[in-house]
C-alpha atoms as a PDB file:
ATOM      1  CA  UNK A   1     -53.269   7.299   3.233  1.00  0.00           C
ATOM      2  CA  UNK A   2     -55.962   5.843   5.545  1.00  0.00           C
ATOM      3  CA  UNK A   3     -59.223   4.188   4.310  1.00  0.00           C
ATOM      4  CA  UNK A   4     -62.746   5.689   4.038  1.00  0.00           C
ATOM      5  CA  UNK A   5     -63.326   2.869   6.933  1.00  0.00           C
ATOM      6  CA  UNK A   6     -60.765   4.816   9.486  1.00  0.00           C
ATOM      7  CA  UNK A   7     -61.861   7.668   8.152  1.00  0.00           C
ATOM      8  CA  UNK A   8     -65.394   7.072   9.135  1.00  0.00           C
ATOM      9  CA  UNK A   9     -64.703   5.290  12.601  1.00  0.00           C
ATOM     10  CA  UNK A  10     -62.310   7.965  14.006  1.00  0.00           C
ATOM     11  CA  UNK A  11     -64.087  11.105  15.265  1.00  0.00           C
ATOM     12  CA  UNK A  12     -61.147  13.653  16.019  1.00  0.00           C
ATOM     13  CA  UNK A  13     -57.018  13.188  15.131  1.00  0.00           C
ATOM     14  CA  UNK A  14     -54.695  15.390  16.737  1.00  0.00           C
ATOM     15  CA  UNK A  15     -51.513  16.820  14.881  1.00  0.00           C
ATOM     16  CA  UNK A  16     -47.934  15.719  16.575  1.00  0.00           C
ATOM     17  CA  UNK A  17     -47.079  19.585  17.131  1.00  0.00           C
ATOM     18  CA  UNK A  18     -50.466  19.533  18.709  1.00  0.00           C
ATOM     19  CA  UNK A  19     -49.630  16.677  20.822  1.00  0.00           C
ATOM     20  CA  UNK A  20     -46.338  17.834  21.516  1.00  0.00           C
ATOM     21  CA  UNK A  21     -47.233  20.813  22.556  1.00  0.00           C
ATOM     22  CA  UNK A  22     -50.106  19.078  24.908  1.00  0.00           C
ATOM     23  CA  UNK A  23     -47.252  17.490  26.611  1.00  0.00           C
ATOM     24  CA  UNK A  24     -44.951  19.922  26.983  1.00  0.00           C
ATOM     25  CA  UNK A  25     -41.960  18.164  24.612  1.00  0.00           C
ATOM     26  CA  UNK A  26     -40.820  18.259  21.794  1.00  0.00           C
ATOM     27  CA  UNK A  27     -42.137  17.173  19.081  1.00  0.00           C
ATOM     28  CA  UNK A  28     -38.975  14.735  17.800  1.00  0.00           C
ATOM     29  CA  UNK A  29     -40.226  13.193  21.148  1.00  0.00           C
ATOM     30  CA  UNK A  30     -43.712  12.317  19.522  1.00  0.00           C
ATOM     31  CA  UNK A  31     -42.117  11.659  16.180  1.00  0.00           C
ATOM     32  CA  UNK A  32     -39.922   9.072  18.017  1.00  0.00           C
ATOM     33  CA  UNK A  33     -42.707   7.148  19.561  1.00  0.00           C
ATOM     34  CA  UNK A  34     -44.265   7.069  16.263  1.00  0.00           C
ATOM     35  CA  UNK A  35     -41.143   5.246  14.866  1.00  0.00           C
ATOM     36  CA  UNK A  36     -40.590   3.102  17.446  1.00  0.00           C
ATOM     37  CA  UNK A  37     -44.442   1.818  17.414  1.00  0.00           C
ATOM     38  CA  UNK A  38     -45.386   3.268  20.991  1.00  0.00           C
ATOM     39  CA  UNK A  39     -47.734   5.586  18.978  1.00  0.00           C
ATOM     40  CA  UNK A  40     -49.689   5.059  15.116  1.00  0.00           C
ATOM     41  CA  UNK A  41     -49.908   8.411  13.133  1.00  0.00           C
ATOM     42  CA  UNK A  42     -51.561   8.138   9.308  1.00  0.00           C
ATOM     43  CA  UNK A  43     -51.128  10.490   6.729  1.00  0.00           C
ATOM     44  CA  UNK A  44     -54.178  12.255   6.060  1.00  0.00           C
ATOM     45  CA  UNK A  45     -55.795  15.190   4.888  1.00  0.00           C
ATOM     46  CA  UNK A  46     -54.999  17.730   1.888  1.00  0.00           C
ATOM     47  CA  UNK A  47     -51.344  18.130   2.861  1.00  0.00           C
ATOM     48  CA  UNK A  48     -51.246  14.399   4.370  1.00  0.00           C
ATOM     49  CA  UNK A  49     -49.834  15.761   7.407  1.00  0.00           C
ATOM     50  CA  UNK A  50     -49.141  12.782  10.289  1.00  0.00           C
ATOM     51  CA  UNK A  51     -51.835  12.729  12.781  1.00  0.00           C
ATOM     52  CA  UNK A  52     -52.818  10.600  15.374  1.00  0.00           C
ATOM     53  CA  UNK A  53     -56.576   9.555  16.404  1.00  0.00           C
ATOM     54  CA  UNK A  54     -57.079  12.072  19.605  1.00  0.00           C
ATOM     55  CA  UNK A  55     -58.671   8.909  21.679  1.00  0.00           C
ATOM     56  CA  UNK A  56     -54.934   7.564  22.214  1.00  0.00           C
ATOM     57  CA  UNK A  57     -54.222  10.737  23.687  1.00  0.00           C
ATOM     58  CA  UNK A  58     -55.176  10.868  27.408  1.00  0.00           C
ATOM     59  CA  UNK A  59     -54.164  14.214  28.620  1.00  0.00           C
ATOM     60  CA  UNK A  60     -50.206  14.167  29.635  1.00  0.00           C
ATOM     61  CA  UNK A  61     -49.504  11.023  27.841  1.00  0.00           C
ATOM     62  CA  UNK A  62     -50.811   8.357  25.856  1.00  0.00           C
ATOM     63  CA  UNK A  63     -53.887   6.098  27.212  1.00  0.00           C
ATOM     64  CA  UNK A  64     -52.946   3.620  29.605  1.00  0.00           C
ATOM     65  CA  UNK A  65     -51.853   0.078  28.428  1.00  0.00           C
ATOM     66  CA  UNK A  66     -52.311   1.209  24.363  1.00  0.00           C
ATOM     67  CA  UNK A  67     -48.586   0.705  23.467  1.00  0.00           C
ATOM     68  CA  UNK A  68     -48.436  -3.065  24.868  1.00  0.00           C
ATOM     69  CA  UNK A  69     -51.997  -3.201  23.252  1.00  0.00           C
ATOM     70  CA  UNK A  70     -50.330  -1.852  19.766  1.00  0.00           C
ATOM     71  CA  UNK A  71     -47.386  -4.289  20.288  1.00  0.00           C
ATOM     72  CA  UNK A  72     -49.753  -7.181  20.320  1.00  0.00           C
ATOM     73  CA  UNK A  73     -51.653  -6.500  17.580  1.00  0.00           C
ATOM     74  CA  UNK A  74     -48.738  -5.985  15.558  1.00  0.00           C
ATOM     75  CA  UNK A  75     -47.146  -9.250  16.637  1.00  0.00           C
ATOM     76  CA  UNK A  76     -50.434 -10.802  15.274  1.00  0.00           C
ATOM     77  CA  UNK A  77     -49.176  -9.184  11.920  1.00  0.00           C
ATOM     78  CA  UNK A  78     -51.749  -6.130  12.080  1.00  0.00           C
ATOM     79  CA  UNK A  79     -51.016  -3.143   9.665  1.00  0.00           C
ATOM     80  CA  UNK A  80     -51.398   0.094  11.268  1.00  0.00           C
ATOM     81  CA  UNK A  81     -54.707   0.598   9.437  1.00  0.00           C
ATOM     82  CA  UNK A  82     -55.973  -2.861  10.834  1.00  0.00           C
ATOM     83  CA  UNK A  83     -54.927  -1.894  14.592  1.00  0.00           C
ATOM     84  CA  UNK A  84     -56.723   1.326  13.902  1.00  0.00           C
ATOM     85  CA  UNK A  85     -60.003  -0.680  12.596  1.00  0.00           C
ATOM     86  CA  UNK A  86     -59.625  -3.114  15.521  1.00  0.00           C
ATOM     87  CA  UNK A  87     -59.714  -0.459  17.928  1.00  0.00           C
ATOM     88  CA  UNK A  88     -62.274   1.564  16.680  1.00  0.00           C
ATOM     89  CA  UNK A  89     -64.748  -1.201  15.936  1.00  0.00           C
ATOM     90  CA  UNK A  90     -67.365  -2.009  18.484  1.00  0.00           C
ATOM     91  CA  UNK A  91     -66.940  -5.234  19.976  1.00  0.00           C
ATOM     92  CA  UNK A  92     -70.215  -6.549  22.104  1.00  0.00           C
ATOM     93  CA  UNK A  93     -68.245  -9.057  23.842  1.00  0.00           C
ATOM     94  CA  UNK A  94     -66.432  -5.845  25.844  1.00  0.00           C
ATOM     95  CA  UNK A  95     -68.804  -4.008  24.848  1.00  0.00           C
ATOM     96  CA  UNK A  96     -68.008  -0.947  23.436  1.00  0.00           C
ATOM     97  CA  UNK A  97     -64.781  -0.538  21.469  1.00  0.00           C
ATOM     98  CA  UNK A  98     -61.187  -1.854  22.261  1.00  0.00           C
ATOM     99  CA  UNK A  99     -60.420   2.038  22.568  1.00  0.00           C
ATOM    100  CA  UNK A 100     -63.568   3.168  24.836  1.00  0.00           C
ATOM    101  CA  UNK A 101     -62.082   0.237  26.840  1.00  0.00           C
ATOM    102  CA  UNK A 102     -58.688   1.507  27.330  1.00  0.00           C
ATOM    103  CA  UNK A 103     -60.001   4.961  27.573  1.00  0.00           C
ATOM    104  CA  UNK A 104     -62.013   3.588  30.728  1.00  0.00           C
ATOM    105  CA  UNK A 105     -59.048   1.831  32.295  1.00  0.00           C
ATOM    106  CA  UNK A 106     -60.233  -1.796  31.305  1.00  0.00           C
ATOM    107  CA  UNK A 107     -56.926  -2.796  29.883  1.00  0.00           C
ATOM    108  CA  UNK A 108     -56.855  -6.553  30.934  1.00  0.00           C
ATOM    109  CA  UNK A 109     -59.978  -6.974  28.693  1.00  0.00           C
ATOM    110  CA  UNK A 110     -58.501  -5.332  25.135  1.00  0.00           C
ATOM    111  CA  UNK A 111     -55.028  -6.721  26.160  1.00  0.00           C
ATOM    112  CA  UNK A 112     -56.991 -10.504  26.061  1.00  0.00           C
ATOM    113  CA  UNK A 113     -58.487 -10.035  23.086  1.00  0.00           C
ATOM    114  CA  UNK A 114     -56.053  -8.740  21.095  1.00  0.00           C
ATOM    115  CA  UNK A 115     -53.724 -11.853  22.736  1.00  0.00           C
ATOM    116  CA  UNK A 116     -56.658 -13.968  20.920  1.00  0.00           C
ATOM    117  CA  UNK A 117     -55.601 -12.649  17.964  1.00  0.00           C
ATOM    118  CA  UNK A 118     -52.245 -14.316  17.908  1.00  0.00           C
ATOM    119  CA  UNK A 119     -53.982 -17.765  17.769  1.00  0.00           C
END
């Protein structure tokens, strides 16, 4: 279940059919990059169907340099509902959020701060 925080920062989720379908593949394919960490789905709404926030989505694939960006995080021991705060929370030293960031190709930035987060 995701918190009334995620809840609150994420403006639009996408189902994995949805995405699936976005992509033209199947949609074990999106289930598998759930499971292997390349993606974070919750389990929301009445039916607590996986979905995925729709800013990691970035037309025919995922946005650029978010998987290594999830792998560091969770090396730094971050749930998925932390990585999903972190992303989503405004950060004035970028600024903007983590996600806007990746969103506007400025990778290197997020990837450094979420390397700080290992210290």
């Amino acid at each position: 279940m995701t918190s009334e925080k995620i809840e609150a920062l994420v403006p639009a989720w996408m189902y994995l059919p949805d995405i699936s379908e976005q992509w033209g593949v199947p949609v074990t394919e999106v289930r598998d990059m759930v499971k292997s960490g390349k993606l974070i789905a919750v389990r929301r709404g009445p039916n607590k169907s996986l979905q995925v926030p729709a800013a990691f989505i970035d037309g025919p694939g995922l946005v650029k340099h978010l998987s290594g960006t999830l792998t560091l995080l969770r090396d730094a021991k971050f749930t998925d509902a932390e990585i999903i705060d972190w992303l989503f929370t405004e950060q004035p030293s970028l600024p903007g959020s983590p996600i806007e960031a990746l969103v506007e190709n400025r990778g290197t930035e997020v990837k450094r701060r979420a390397q700080a987060e290992l210290i």
